[in-house]
Protein backbone atom coordinates (compact mmCIF):
# COMPACT_ATOMS: atom_id res chain seq x y z
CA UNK A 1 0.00 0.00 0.00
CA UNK A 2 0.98 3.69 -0.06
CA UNK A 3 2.49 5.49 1.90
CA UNK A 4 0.29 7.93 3.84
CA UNK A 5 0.72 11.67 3.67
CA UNK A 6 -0.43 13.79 6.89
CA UNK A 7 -3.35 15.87 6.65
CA UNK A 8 -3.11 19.11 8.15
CA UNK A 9 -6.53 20.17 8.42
CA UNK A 10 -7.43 17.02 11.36
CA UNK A 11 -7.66 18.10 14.69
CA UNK A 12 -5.25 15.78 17.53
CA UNK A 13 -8.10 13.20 17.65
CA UNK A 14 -8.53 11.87 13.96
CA UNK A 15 -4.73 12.74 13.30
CA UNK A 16 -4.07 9.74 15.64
CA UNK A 17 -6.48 7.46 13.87
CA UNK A 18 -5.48 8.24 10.85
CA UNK A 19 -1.80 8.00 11.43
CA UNK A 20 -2.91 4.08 13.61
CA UNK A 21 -4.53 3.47 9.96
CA UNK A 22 -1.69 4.41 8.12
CA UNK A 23 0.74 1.93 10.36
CA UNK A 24 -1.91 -0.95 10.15
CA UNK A 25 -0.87 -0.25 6.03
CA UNK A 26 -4.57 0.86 5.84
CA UNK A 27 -3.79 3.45 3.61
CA UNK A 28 -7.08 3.36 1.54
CA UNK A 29 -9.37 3.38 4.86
CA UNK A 30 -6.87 6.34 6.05
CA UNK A 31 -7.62 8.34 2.80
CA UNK A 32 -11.59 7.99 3.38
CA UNK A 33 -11.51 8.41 7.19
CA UNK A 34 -9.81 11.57 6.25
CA UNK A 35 -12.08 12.47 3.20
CA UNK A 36 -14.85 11.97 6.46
CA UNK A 37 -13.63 14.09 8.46
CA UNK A 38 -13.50 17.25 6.53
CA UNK A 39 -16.46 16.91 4.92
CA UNK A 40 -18.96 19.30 7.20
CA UNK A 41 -22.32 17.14 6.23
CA UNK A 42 -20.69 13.89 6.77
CA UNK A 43 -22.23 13.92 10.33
CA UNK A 44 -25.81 13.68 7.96
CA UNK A 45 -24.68 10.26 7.09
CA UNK A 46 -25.73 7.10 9.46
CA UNK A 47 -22.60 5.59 10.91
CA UNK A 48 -22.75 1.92 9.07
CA UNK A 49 -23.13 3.73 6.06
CA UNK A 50 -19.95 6.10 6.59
CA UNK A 51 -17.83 2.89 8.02
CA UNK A 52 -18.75 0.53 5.38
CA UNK A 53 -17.41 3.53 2.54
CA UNK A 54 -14.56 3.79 4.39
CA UNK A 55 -14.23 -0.15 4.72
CA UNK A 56 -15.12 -0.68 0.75
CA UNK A 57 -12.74 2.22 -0.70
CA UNK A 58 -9.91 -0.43 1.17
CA UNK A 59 -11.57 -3.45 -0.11
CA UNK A 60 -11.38 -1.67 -3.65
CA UNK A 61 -7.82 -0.65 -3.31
CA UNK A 62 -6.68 -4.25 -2.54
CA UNK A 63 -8.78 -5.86 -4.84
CA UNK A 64 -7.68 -3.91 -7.19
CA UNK A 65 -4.14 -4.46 -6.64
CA UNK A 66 -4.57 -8.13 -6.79
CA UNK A 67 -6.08 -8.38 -9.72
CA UNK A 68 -3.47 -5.98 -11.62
CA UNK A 69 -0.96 -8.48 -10.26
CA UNK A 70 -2.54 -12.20 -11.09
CA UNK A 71 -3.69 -10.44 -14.49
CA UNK A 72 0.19 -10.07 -15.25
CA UNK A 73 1.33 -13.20 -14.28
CA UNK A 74 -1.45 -15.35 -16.16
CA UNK A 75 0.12 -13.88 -19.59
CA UNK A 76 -2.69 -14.06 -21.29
CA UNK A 77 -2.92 -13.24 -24.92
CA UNK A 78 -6.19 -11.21 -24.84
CA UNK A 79 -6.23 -9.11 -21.49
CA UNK A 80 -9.46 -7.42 -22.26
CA UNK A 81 -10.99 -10.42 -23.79
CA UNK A 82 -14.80 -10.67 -22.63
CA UNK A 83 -17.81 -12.61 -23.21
CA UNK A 84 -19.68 -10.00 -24.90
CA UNK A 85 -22.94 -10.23 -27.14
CA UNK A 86 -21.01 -11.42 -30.11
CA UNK A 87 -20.99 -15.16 -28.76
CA UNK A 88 -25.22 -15.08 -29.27
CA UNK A 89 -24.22 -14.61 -33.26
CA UNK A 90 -26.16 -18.01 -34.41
CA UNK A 91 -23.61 -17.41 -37.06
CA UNK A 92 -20.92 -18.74 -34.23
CA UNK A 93 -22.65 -22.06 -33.29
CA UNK A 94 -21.65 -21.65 -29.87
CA UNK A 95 -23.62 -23.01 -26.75
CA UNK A 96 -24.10 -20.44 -25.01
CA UNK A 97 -25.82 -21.58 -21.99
CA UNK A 98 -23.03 -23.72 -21.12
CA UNK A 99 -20.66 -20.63 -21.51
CA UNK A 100 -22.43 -18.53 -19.03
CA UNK A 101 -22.79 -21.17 -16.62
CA UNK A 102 -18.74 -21.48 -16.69
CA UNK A 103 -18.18 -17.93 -16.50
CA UNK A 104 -19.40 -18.49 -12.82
CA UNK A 105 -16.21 -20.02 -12.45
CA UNK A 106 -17.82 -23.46 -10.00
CA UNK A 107 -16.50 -26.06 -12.62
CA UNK A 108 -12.96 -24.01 -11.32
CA UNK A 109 -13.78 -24.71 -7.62
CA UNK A 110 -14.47 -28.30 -8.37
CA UNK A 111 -11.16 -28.88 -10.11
CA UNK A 112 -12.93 -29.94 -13.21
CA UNK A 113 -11.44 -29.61 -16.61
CA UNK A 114 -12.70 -27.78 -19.99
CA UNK A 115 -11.77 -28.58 -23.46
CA UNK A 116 -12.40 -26.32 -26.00
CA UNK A 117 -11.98 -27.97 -29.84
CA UNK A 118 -12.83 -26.30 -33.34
CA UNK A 119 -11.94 -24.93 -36.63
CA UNK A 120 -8.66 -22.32 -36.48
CA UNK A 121 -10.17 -18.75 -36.22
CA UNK A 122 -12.93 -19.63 -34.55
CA UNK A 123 -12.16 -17.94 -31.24
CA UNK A 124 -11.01 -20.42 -29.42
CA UNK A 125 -8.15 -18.86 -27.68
CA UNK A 126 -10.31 -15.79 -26.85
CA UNK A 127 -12.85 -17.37 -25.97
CA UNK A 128 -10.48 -18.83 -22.90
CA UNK A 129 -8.53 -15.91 -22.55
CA UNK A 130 -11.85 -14.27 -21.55
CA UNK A 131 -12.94 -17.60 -18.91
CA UNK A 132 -9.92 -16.64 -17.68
CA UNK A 133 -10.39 -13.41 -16.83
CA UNK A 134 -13.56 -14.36 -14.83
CA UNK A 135 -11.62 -16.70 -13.14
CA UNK A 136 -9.03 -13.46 -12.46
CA UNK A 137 -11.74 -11.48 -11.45
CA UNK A 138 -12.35 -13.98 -8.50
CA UNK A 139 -9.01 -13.75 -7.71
CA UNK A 140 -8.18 -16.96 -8.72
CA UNK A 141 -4.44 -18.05 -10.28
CA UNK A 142 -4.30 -17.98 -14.16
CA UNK A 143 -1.84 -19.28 -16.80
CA UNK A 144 -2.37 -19.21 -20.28
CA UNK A 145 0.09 -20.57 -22.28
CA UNK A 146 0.90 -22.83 -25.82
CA UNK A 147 1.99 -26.13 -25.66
CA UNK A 148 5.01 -25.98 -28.06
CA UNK A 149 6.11 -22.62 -24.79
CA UNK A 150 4.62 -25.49 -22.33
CA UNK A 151 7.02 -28.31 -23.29
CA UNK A 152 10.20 -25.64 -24.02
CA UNK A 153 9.94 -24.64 -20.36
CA UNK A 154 9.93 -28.08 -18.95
CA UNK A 155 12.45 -29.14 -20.49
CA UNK A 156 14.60 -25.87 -19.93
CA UNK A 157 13.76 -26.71 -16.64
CA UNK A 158 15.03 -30.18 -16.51
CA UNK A 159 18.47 -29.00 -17.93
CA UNK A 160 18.70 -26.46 -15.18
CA UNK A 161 17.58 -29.09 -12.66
CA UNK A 162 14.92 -26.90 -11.85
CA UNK A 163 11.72 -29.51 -13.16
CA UNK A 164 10.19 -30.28 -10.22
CA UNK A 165 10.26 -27.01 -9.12
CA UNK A 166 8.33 -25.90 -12.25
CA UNK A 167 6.18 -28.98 -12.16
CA UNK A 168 5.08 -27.94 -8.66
CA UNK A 169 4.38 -24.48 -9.33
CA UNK A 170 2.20 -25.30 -12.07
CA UNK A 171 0.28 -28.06 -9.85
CA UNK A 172 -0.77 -25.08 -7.66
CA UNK A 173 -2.11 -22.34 -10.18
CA UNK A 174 -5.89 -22.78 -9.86
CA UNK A 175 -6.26 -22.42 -13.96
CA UNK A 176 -4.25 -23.35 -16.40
CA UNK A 177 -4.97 -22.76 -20.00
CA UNK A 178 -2.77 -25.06 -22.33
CA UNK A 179 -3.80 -23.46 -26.13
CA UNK A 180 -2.29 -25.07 -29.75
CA UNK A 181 -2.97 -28.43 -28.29
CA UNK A 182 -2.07 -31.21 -31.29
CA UNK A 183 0.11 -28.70 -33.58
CA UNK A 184 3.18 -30.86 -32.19
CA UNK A 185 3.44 -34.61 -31.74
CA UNK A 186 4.97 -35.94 -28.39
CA UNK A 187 7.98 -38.07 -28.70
CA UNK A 188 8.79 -40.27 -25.22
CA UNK A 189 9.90 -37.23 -23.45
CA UNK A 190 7.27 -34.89 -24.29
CA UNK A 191 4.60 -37.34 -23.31
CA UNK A 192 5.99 -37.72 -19.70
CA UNK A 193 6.31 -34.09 -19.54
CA UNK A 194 2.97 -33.74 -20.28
CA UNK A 195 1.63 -36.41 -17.87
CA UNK A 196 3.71 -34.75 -15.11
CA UNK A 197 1.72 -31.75 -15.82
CA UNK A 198 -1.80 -33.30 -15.85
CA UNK A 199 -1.52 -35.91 -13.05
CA UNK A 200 -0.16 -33.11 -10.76
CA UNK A 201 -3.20 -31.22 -11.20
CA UNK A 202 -6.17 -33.80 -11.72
CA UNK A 203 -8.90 -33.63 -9.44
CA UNK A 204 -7.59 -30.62 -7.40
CA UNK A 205 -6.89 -28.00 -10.04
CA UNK A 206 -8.63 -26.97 -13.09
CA UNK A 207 -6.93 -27.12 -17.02
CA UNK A 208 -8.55 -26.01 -20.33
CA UNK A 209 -7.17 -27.78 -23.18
CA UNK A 210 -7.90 -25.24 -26.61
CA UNK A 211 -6.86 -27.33 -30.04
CA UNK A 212 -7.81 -27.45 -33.31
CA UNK A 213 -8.26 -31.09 -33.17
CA UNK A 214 -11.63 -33.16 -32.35
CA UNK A 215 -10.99 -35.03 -28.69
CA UNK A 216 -11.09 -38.78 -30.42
CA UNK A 217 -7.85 -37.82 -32.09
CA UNK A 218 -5.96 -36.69 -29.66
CA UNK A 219 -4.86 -40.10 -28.67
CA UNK A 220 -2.70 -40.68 -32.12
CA UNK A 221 -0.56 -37.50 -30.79
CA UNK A 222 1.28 -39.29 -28.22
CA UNK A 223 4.11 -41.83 -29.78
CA UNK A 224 3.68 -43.71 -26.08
CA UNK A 225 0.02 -44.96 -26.46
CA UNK A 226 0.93 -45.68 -22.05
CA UNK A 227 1.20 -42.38 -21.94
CA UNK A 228 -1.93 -41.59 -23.92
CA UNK A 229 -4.01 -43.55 -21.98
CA UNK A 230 -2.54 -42.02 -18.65
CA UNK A 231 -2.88 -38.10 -20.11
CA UNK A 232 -6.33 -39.00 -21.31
CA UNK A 233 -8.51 -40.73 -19.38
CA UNK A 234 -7.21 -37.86 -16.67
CA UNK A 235 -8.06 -34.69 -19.13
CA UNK A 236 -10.95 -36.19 -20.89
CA UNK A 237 -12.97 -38.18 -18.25
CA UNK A 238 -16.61 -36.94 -18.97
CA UNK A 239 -17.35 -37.09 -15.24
CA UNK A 240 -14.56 -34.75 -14.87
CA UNK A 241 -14.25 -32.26 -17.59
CA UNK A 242 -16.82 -30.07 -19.88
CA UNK A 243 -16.46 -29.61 -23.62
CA UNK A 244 -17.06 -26.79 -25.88
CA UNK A 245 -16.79 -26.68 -29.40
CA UNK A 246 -16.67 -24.09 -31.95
CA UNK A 247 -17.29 -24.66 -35.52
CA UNK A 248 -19.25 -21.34 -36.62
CA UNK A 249 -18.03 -18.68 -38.62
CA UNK A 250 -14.10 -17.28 -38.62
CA UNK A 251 -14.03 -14.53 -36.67
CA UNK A 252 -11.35 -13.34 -38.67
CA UNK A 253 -13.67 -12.94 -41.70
CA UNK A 254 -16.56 -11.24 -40.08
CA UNK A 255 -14.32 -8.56 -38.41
């Protein structure tokens, strides 16, 4: 929080709350308090509804300040991607009802998976960037990031003996978007990378898998069918993940 700059024009009395605000690192409920007190018509004002101002411009400050920081570090490619009235467009195909009810973000509580599959320009990726951003919005942990960047990192991290470090961090982040899914095929290595990934998370932490590919073919993409079977059956158990798919019109075109 900011630092807090005296304010001349309180008497003894509030200059000692304020200042016991300030070194609680308060400084938004300091500010109001303040703003309060030199108002001459604040007194017209109930108390609960002068406390909970003071309380909410606080809230605000912090919330805001969170979500700044957890917007950064999910990278996404859209930041300012929404669900706005563009996904009704018939014209898109999409279901729509099933979008708003993951918007509310509960599949993300219940560490339950979505995969998101259709043509190329479709709006997949923004589509996720912007289920993200609800998820941000609860303050929730984000990553977005391709697969081809996915499996780089891991095995950067393996040379610099720093994989299960990585692997751990990403079994904590309550979201994490994998996009480009099937542009690459996984060799041995790739396809325990991969399972690292996914077994770390499943059943505690939520993944959305965007790819250009229809589900039933994901399986030729690993060269260790072990492995495919492993990934799989924990990414695309029906009891445990959600599908969208998104065959309309490319968005590219209509722009």
């Amino acid at each position: 929080m900011s630092k807090c700059k005296k304010i001349p024009s309180l008497n003894a009395e509030e200059a000692i709350m304020f200042e016991r605000l300030c070194s609680f690192k308060m400084s938004g409920m300091a500010e109001k308090f303040a703003d309060q007190m030199q108002d001459p018509n604040a007194d017209l004002v109930p108390f609960l509804e002068r406390f909970t101002e003071i309380v909410n411009h606080e809230w605000e400050i912090r919330y805001n300040k969170k979500f700044s920081k957890l917007l950064k570090e999910a990278n996404l490619r859209y930041q300012d991607a929404d669900l706005d009235k563009t996904i009704y467009d018939p014209a898109r195909k999409l279901d729509t009802a099933t979008i708003e009810r993951l918007s509310t973000c509960h599949w993300i509580d219940e560490g339950k998976n979505l995969l998101i599959t259709g043509m190329s320009s479709s709006g997949k990726t923004y589509l996720s960037n912007a289920l993200c951003l609800s998820a941000i919005r609860q303050l929730k942990t984000v990553r977005y990031i391709r697969a081809s960047i996915l499996m780089l990192e891991l095995e950067q991290a393996r040379l610099k003996s720093e994989y299960l470090e990585y692997v751990t961090g990403l079994s904590k982040i309550d979201l994490l978007a994998i996009d480009d899914f099937g542009l690459m095929d996984l060799d041995l290595d790739k396809c325990r990378d991969l399972f690292e990934v996914v077994d770390g998370r499943d059943g505690r932490k939520s993944t959305i898998i965007i790819s250009q590919l229809p589900v039933k073919s994901w399986y030729d993409l690993f060269k260790e069918h072990t492995y495919a079977d492993a990934c799989l059956s924990r990414i695309t158990d029906r009891h445990n993940s959600y599908r969208l798919e998104m065959n309309g019109i490319s968005m590219r075109e209509s722009e």
